[in-house]
N, C-alpha and C. Protein backbone atom coordinates (compact mmCIF):
# COMPACT_ATOMS: atom_id res chain seq x y z
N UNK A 1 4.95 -20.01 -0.74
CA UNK A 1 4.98 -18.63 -1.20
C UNK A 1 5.39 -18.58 -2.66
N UNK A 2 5.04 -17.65 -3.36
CA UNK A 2 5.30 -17.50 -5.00
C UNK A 2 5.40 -16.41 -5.14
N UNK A 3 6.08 -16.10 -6.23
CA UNK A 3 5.99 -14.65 -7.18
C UNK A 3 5.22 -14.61 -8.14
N UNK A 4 4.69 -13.16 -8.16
CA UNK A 4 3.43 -13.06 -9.37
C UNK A 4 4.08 -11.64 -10.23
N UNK A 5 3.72 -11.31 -11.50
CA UNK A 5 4.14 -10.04 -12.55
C UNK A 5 2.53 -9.90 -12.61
N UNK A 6 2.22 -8.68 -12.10
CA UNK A 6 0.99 -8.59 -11.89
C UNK A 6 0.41 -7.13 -13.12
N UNK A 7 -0.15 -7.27 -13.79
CA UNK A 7 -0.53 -5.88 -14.82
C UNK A 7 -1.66 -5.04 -14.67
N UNK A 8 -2.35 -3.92 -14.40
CA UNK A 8 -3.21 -3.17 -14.26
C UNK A 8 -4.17 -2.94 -15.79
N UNK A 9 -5.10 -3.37 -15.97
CA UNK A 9 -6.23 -3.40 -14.91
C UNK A 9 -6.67 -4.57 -14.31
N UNK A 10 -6.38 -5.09 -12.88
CA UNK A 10 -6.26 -5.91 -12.30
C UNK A 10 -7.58 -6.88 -12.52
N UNK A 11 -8.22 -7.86 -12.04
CA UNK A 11 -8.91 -8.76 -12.62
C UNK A 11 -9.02 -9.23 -11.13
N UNK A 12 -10.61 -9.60 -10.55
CA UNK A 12 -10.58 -9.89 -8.94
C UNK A 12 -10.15 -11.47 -9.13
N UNK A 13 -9.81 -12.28 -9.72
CA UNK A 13 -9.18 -13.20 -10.33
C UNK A 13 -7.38 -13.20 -9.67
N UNK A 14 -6.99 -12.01 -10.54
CA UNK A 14 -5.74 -11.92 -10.38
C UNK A 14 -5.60 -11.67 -9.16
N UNK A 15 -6.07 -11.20 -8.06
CA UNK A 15 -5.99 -10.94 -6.76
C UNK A 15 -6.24 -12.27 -5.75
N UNK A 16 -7.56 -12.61 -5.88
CA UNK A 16 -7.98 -14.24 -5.13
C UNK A 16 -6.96 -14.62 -5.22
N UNK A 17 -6.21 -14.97 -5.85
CA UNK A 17 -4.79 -16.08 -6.28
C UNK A 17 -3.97 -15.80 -4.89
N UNK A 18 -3.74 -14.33 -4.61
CA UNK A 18 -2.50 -14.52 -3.93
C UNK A 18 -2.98 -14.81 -2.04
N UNK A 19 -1.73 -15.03 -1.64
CA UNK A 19 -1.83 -14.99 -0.29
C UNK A 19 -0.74 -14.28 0.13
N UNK A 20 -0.84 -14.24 1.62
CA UNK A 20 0.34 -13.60 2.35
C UNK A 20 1.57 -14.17 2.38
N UNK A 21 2.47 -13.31 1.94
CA UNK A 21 3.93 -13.98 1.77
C UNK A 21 4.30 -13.92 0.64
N UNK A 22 3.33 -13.97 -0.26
CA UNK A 22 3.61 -13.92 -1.98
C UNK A 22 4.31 -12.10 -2.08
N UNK A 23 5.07 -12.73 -3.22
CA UNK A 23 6.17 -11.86 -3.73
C UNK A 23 5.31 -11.28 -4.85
N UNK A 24 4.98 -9.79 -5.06
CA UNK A 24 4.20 -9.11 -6.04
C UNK A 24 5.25 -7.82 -6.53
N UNK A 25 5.35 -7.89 -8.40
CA UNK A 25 5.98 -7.21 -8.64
C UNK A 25 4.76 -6.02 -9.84
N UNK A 26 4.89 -5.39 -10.00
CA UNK A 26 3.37 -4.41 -10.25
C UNK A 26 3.88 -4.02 -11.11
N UNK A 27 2.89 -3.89 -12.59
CA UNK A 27 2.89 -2.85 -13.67
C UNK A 27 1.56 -2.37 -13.99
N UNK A 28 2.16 -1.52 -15.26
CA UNK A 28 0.68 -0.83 -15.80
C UNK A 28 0.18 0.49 -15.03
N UNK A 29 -1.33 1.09 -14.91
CA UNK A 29 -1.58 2.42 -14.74
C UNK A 29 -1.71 2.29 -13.31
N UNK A 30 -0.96 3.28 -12.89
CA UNK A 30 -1.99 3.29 -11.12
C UNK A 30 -2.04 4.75 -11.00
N UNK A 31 -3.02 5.31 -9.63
CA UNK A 31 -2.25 6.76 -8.84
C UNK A 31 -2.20 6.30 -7.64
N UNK A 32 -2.13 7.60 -7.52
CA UNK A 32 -1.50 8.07 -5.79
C UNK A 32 -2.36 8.54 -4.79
N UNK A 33 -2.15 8.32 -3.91
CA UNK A 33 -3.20 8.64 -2.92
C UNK A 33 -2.85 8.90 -1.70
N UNK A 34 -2.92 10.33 -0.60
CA UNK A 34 -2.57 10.63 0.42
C UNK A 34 -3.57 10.71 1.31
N UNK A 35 -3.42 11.26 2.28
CA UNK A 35 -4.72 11.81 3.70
C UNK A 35 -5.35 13.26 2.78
N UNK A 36 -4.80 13.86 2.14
CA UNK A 36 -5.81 14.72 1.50
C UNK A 36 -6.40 14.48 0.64
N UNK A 37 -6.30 13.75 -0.46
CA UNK A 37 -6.98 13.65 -1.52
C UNK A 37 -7.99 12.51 -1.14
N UNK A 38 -7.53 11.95 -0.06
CA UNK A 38 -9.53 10.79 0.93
C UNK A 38 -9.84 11.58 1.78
N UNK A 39 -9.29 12.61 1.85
CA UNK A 39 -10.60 14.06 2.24
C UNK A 39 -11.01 14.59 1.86
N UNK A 40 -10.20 14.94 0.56
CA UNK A 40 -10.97 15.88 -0.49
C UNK A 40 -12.39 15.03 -1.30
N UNK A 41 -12.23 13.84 -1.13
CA UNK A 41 -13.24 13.07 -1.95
C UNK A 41 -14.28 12.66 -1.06
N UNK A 42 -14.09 12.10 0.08
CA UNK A 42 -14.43 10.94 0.79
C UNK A 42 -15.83 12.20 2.19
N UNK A 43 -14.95 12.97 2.58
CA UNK A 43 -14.75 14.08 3.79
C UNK A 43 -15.96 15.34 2.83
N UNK A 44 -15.41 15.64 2.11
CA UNK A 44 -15.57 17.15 1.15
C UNK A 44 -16.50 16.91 -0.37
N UNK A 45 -16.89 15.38 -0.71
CA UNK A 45 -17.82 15.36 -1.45
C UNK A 45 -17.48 15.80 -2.82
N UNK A 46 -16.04 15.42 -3.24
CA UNK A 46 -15.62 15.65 -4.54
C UNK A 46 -15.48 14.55 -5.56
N UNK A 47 -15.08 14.63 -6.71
CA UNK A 47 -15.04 13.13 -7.24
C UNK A 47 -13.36 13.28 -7.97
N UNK A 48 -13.57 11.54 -7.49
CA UNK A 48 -12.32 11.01 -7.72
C UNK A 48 -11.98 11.55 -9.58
N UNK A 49 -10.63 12.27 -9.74
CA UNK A 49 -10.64 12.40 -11.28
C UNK A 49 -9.56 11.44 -11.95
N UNK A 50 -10.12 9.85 -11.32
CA UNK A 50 -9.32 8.96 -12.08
C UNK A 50 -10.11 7.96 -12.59
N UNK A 51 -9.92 7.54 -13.77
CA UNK A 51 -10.63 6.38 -14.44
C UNK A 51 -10.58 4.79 -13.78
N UNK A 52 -10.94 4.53 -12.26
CA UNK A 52 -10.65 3.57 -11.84
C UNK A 52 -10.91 1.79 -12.42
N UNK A 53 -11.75 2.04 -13.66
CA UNK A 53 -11.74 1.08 -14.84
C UNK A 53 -10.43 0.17 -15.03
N UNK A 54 -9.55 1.15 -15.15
CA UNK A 54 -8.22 1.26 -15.80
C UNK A 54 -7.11 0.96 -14.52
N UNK A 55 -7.22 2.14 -13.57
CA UNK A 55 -6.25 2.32 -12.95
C UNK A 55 -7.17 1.83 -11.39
N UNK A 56 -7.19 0.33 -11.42
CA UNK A 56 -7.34 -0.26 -10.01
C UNK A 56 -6.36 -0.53 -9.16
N UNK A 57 -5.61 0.39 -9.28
CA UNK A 57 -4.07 -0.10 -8.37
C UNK A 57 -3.58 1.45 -7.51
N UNK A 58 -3.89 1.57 -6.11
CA UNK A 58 -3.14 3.11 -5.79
C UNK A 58 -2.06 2.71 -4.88
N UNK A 59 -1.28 3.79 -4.85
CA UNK A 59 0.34 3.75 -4.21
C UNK A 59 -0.07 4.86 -3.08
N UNK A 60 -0.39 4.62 -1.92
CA UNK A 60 -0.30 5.49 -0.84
C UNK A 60 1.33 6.16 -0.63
N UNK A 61 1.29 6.87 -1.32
CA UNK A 61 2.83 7.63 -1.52
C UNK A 61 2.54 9.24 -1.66
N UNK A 62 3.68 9.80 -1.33
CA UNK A 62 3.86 11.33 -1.69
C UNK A 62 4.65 11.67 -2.55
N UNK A 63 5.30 11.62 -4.05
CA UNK A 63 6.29 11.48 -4.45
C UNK A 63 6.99 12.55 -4.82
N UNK A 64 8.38 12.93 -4.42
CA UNK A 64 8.81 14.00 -4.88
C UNK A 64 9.16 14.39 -6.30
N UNK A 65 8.68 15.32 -6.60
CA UNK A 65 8.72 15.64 -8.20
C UNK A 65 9.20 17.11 -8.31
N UNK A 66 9.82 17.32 -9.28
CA UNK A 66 10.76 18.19 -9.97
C UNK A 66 9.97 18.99 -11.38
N UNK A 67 9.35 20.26 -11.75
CA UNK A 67 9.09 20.64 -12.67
C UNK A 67 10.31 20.80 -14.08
N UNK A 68 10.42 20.07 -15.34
CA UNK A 68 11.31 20.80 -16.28
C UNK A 68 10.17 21.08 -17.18
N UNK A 69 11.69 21.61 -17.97
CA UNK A 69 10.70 22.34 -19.44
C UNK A 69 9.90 20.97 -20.26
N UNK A 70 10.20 19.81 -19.86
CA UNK A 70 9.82 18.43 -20.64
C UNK A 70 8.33 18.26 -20.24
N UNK A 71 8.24 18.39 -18.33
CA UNK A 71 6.99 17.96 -17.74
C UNK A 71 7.34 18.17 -16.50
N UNK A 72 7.71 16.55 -15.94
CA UNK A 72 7.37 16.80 -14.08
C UNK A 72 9.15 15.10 -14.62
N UNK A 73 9.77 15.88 -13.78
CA UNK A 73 10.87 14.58 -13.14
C UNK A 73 10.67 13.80 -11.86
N UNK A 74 10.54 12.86 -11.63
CA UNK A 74 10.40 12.13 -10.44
C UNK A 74 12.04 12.34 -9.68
N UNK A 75 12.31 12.30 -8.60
CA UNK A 75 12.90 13.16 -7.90
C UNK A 75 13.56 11.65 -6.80
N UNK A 76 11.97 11.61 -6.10
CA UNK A 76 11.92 10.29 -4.92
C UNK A 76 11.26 9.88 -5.03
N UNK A 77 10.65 8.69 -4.40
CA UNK A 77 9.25 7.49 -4.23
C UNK A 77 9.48 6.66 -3.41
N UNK A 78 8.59 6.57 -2.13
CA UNK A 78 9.02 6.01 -1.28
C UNK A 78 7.19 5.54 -1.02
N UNK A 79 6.68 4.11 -0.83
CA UNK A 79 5.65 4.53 -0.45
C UNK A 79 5.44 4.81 1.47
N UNK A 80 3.90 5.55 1.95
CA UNK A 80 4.17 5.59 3.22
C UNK A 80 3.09 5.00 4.08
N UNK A 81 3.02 5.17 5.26
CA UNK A 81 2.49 3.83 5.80
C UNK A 81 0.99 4.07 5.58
N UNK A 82 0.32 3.03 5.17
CA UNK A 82 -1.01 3.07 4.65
C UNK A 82 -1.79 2.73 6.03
N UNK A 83 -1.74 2.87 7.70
CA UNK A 83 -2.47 2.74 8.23
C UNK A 83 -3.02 4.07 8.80
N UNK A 84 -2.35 5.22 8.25
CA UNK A 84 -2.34 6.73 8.39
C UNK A 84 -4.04 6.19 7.82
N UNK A 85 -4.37 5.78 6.78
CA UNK A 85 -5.84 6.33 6.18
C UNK A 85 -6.56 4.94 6.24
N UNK A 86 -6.52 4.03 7.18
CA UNK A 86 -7.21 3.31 7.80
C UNK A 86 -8.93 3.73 8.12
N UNK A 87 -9.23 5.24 8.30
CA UNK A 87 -10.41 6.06 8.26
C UNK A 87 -11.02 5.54 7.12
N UNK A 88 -10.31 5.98 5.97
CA UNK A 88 -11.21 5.80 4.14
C UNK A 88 -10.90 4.57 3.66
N UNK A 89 -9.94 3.74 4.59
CA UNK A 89 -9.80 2.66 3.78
C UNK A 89 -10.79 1.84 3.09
N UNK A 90 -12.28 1.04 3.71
CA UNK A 90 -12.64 0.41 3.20
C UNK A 90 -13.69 1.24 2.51
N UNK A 91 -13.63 2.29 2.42
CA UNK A 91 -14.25 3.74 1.34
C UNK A 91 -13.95 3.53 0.20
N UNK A 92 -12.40 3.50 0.24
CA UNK A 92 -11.72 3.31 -1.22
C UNK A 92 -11.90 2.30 -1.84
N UNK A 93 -11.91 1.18 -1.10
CA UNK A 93 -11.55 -0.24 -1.79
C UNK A 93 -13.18 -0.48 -2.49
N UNK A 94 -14.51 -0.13 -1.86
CA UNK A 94 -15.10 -0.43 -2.62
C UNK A 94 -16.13 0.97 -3.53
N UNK A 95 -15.48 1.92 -3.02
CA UNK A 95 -15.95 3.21 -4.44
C UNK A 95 -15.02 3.22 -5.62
N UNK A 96 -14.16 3.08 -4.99
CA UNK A 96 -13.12 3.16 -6.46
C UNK A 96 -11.99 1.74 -6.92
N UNK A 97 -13.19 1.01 -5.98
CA UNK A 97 -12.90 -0.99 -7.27
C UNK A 97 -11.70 -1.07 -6.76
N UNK A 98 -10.55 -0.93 -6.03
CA UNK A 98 -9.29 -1.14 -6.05
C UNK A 98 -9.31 -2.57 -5.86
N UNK A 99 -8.00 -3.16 -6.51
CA UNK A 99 -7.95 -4.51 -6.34
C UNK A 99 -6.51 -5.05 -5.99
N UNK A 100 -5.80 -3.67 -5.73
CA UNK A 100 -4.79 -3.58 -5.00
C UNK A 100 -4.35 -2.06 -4.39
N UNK A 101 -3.58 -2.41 -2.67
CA UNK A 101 -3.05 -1.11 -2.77
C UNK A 101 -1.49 -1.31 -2.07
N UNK A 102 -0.59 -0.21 -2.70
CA UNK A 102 0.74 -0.41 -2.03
C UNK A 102 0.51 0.45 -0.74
N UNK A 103 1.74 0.11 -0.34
CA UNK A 103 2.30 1.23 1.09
C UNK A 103 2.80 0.17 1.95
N UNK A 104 3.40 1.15 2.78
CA UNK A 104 4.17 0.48 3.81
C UNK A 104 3.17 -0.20 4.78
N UNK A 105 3.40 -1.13 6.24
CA UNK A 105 2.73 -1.52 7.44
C UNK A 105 2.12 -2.26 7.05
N UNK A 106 0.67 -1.50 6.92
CA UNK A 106 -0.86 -2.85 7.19
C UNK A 106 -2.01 -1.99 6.99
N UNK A 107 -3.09 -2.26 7.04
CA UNK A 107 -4.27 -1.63 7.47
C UNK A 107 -5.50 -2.15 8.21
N UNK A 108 -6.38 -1.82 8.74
CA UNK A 108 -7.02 -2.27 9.99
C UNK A 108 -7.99 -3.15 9.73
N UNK A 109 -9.03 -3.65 10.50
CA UNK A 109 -9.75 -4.78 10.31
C UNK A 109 -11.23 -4.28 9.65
N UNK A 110 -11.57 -3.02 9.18
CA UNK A 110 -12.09 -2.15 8.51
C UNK A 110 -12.08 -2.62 6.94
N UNK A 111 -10.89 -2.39 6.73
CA UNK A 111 -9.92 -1.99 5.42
C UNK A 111 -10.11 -3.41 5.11
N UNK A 112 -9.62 -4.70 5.73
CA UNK A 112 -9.20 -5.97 5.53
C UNK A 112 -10.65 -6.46 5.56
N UNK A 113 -12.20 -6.41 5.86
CA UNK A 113 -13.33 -6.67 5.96
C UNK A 113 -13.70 -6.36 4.16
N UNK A 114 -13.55 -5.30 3.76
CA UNK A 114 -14.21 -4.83 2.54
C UNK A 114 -12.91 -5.51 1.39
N UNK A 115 -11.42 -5.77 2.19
CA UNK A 115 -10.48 -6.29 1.00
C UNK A 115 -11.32 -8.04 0.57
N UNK A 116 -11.88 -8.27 1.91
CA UNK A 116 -12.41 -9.98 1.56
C UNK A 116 -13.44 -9.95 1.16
N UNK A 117 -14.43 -8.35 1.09
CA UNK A 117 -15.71 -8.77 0.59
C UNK A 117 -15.53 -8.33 -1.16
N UNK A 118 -15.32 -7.46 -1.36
CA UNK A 118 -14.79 -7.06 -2.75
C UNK A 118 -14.01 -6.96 -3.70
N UNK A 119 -12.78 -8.15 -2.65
CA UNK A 119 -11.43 -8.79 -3.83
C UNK A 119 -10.58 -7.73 -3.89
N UNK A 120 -9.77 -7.76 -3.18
CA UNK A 120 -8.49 -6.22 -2.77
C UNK A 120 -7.51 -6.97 -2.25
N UNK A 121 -5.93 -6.43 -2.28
CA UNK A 121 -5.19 -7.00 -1.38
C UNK A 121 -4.25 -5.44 -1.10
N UNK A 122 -3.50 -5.90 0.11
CA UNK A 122 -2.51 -4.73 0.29
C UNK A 122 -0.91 -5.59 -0.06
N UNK A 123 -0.24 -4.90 -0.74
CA UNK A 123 1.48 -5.41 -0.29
C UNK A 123 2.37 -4.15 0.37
N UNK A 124 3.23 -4.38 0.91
CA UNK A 124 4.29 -3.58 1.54
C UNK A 124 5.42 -3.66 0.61
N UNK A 125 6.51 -2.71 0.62
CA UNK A 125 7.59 -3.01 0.06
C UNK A 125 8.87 -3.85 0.59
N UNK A 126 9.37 -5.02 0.33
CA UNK A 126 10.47 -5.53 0.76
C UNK A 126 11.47 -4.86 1.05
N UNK A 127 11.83 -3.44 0.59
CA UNK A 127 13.17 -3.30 1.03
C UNK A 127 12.79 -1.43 0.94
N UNK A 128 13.68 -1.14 1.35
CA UNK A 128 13.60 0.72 1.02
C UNK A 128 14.33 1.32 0.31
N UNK A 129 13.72 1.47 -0.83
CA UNK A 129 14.41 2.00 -2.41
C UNK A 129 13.95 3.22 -2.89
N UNK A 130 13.81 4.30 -2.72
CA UNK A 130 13.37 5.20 -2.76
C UNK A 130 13.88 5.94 -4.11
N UNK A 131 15.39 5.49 -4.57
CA UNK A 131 15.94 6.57 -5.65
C UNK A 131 16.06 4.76 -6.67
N UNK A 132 15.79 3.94 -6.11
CA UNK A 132 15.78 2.52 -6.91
C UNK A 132 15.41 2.53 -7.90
N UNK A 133 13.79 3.05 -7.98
CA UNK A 133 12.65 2.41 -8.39
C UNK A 133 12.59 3.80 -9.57
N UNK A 134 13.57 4.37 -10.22
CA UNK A 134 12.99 5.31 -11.15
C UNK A 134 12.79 5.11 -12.21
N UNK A 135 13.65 3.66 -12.74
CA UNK A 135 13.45 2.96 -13.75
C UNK A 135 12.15 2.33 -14.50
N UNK A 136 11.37 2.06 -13.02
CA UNK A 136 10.12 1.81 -13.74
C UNK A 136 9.00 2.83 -13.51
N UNK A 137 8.73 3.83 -13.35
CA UNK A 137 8.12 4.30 -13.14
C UNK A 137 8.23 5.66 -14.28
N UNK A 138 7.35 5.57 -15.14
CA UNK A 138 6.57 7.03 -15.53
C UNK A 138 5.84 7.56 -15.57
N UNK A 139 5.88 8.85 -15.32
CA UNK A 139 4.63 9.83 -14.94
C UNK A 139 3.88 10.22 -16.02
N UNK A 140 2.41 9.95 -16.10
CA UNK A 140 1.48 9.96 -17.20
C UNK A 140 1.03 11.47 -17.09
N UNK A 141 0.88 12.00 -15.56
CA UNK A 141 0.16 12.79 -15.57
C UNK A 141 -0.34 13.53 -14.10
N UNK A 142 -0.89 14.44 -14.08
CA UNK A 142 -1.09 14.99 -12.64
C UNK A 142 -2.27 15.74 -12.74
N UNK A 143 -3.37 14.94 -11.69
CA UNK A 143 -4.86 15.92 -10.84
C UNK A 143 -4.54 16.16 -9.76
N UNK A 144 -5.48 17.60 -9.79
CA UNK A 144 -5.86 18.57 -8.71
C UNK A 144 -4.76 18.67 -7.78
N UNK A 145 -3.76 19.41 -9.14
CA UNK A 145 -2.68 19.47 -8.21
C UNK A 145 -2.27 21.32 -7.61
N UNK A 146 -3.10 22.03 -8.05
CA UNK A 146 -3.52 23.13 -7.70
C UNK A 146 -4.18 23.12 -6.23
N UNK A 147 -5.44 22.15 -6.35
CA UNK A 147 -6.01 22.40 -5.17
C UNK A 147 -5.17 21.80 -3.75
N UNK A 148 -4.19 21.02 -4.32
CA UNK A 148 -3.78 19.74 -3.29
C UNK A 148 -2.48 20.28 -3.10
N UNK A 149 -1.84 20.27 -3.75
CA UNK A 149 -0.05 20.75 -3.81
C UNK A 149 0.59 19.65 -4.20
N UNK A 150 1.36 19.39 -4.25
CA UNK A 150 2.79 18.22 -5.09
C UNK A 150 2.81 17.28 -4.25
N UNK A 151 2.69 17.27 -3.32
CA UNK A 151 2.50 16.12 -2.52
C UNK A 151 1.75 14.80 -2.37
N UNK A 152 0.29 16.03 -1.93
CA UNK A 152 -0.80 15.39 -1.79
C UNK A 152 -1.53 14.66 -3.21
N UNK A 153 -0.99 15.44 -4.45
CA UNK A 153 -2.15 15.76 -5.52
C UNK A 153 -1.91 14.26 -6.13
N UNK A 154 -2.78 14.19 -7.00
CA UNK A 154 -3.36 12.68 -7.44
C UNK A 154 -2.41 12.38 -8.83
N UNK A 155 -1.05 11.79 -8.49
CA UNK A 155 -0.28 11.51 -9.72
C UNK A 155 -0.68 10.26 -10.41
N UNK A 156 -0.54 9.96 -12.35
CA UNK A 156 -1.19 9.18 -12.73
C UNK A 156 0.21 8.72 -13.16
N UNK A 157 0.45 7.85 -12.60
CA UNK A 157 1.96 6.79 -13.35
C UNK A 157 1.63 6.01 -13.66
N UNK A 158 2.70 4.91 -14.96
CA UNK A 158 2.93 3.69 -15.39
C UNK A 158 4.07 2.98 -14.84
N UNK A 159 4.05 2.02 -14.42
CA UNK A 159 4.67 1.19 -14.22
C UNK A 159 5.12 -0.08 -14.52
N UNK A 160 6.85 -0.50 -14.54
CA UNK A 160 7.51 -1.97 -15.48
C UNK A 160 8.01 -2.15 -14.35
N UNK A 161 7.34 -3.57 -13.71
CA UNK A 161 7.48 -4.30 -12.92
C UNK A 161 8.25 -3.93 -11.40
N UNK A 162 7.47 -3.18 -11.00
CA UNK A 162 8.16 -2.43 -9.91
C UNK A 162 7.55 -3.07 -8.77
N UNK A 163 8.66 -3.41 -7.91
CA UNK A 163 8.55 -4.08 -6.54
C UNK A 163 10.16 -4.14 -6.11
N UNK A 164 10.53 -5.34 -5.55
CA UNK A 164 9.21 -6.38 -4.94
C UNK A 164 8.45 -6.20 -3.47
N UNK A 165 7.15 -6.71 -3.71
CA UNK A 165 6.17 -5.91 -2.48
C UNK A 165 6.02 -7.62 -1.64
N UNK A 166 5.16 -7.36 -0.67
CA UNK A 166 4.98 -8.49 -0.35
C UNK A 166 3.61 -8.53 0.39
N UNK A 167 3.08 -9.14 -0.35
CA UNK A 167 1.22 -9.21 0.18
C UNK A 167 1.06 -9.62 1.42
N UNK A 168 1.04 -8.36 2.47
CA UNK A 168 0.20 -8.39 3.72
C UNK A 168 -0.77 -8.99 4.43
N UNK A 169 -1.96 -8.50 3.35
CA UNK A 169 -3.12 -8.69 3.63
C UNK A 169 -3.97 -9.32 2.50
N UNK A 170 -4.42 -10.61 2.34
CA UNK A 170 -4.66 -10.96 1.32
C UNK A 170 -6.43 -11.12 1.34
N UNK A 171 -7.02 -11.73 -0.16
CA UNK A 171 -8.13 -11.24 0.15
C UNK A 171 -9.27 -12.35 0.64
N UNK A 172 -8.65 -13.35 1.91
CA UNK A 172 -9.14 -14.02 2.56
C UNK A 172 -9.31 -13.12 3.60
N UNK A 173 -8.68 -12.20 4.22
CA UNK A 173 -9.18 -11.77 5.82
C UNK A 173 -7.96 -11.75 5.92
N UNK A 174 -6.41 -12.62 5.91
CA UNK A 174 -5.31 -13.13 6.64
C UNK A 174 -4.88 -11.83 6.56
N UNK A 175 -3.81 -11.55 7.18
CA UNK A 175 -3.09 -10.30 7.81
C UNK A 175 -1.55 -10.98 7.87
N UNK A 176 -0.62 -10.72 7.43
CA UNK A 176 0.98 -11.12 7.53
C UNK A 176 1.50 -10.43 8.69
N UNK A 177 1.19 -8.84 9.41
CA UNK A 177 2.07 -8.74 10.40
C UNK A 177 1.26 -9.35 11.82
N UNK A 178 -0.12 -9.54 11.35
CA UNK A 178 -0.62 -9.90 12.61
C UNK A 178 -0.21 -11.44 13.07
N UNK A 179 -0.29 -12.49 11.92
CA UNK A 179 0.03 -14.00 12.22
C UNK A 179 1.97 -13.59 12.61
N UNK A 180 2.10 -12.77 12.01
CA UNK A 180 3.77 -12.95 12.82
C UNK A 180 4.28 -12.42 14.00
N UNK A 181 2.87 -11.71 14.17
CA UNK A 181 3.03 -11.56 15.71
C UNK A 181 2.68 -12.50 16.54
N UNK A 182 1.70 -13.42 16.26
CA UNK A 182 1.52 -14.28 17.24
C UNK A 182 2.58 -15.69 17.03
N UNK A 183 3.52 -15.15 15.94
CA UNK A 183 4.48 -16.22 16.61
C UNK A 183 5.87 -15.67 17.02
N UNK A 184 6.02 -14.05 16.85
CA UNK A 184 6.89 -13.81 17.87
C UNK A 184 6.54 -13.88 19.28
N UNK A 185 5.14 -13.77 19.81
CA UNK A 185 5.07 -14.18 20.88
C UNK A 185 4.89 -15.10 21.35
N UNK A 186 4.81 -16.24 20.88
CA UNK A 186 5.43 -18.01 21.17
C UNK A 186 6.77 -17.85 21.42
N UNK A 187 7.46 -17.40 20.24
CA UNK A 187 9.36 -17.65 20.53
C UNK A 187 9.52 -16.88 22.02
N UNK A 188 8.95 -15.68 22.04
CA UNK A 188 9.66 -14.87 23.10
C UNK A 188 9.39 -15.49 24.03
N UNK A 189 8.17 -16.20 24.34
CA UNK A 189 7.89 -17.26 25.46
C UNK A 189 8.81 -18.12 25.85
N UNK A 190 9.53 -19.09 24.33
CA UNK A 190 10.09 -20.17 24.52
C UNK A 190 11.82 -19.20 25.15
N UNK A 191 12.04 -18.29 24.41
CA UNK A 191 13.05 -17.98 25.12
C UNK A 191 13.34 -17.42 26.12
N UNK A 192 12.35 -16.78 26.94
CA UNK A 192 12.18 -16.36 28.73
C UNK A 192 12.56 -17.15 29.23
N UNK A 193 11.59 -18.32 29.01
CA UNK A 193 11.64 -20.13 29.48
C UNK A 193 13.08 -20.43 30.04
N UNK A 194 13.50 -20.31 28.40
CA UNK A 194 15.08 -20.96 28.37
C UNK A 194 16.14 -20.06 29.56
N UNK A 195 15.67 -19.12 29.36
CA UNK A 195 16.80 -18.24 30.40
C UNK A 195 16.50 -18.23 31.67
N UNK A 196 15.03 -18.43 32.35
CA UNK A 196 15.03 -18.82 33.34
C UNK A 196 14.48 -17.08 34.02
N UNK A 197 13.64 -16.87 32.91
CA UNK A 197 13.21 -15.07 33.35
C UNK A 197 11.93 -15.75 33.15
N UNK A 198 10.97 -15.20 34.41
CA UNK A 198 9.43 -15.26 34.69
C UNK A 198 8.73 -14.86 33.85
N UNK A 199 7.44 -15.06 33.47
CA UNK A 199 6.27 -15.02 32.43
C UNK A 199 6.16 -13.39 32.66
N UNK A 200 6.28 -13.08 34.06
CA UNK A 200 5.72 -11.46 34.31
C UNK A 200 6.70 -10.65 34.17
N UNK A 201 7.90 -11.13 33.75
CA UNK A 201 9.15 -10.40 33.81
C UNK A 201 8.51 -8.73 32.96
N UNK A 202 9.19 -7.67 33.61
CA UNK A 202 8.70 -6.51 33.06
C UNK A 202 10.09 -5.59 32.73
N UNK A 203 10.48 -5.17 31.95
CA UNK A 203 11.85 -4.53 31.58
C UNK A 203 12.17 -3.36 32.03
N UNK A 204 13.10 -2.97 32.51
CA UNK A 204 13.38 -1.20 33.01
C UNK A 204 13.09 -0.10 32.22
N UNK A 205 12.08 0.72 32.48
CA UNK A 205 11.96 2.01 31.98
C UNK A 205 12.80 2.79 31.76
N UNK A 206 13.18 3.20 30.57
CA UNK A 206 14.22 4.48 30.72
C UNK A 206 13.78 5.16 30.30
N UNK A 207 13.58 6.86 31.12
CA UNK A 207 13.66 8.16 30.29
C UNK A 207 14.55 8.32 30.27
């Protein structure tokens, strides 16, 4: 496993490299992206109003933001689980070039088909930092945030080395929570074994 300082506009280069387990810390332009704004585009036949040239990197996040007299204050940032839009996933990855995306979990074998055919990866965040991460992050800018609301709407940030994430899904096919599931279910085997509880053992229901 390795660490990478990864800069936007990503390079399908810079992506091939990694695998699952690698430590990814992210800069440069990205946005944001919720369940409305891959409806408003994807669903509703609108166009994306981001220069994905530039900004091949989205943060499946909602971020809370604060209006002053300056602009917009970032508030919170948390990203959220990216298998919510498992629907548009492999939509996104190859209309709008992404060559990375954050969020929490995973995404489906959809999403992970078009990450290996068109050079994409997903990372998750290592830890939950939500008021952490304000240091690197500034806000360039905000679309269709009228039509969408503060939530949903398409924020354009920069980012200094903000992580650390940890590549999921890399852009071989591999999947990180799926191979670690199949070896929590070896251990849990080996330890039934050991205790002397049956293969069919089934646990008590509680309501």
């Amino acid at each position: 496993m390795a660490t990478y300082y990864l800069t936007t506009p990503l390079k399908e280069e810079d992506v091939r490299q990694l695998q699952i387990g690698d430590t990814v810390y992210l800069s440069g332009e990205v946005f944001t992206g919720r369940s409305r704004i891959h409806r408003y585009i994807f669903d509703e036949a609108h166009t994306l109003p981001v220069d994905t040239s530039r900004r091949n990197a989205m943060v499946h996040v909602g971020p809370i933001m604060k209006k002053t007299s300056d602009g917009w204050e970032l508030v919170s940032f948390m990203p959220t689980s990216s298998l919510r839009f498992e629907k548009w996933g492999a939509l996104s990855v190859e209309h709008w070039n992404l060559r990375l995306i954050v969020g929490k979990t995973t995404m489906g074998k959809e999403t992970m088909e078009a990450m290996k055919k068109f050079g994409c990866v997903h990372v998750s965040p290592q830890c939950v930092s939500p008021n952490l991460w304000h240091d690197s992050i500034t806000i360039q800018g905000v679309e269709l945030f009228e039509e969408l609301g503060s939530i949903e709407a398409c924020w354009q940030l920069k980012l200094d080395k903000l992580g650390p994430f940890i590549v999921d899904i890399d852009s071989t096919g591999r999947n990180y929570f799926d191979e670690l599931d199949i070896q929590v279910a070896k251990k849990r085997d080996l330890v039934l074994k050991s205790m002397g509880i049956p293969e069919d053992f089934t646990p008590t229901k509680l309501y």
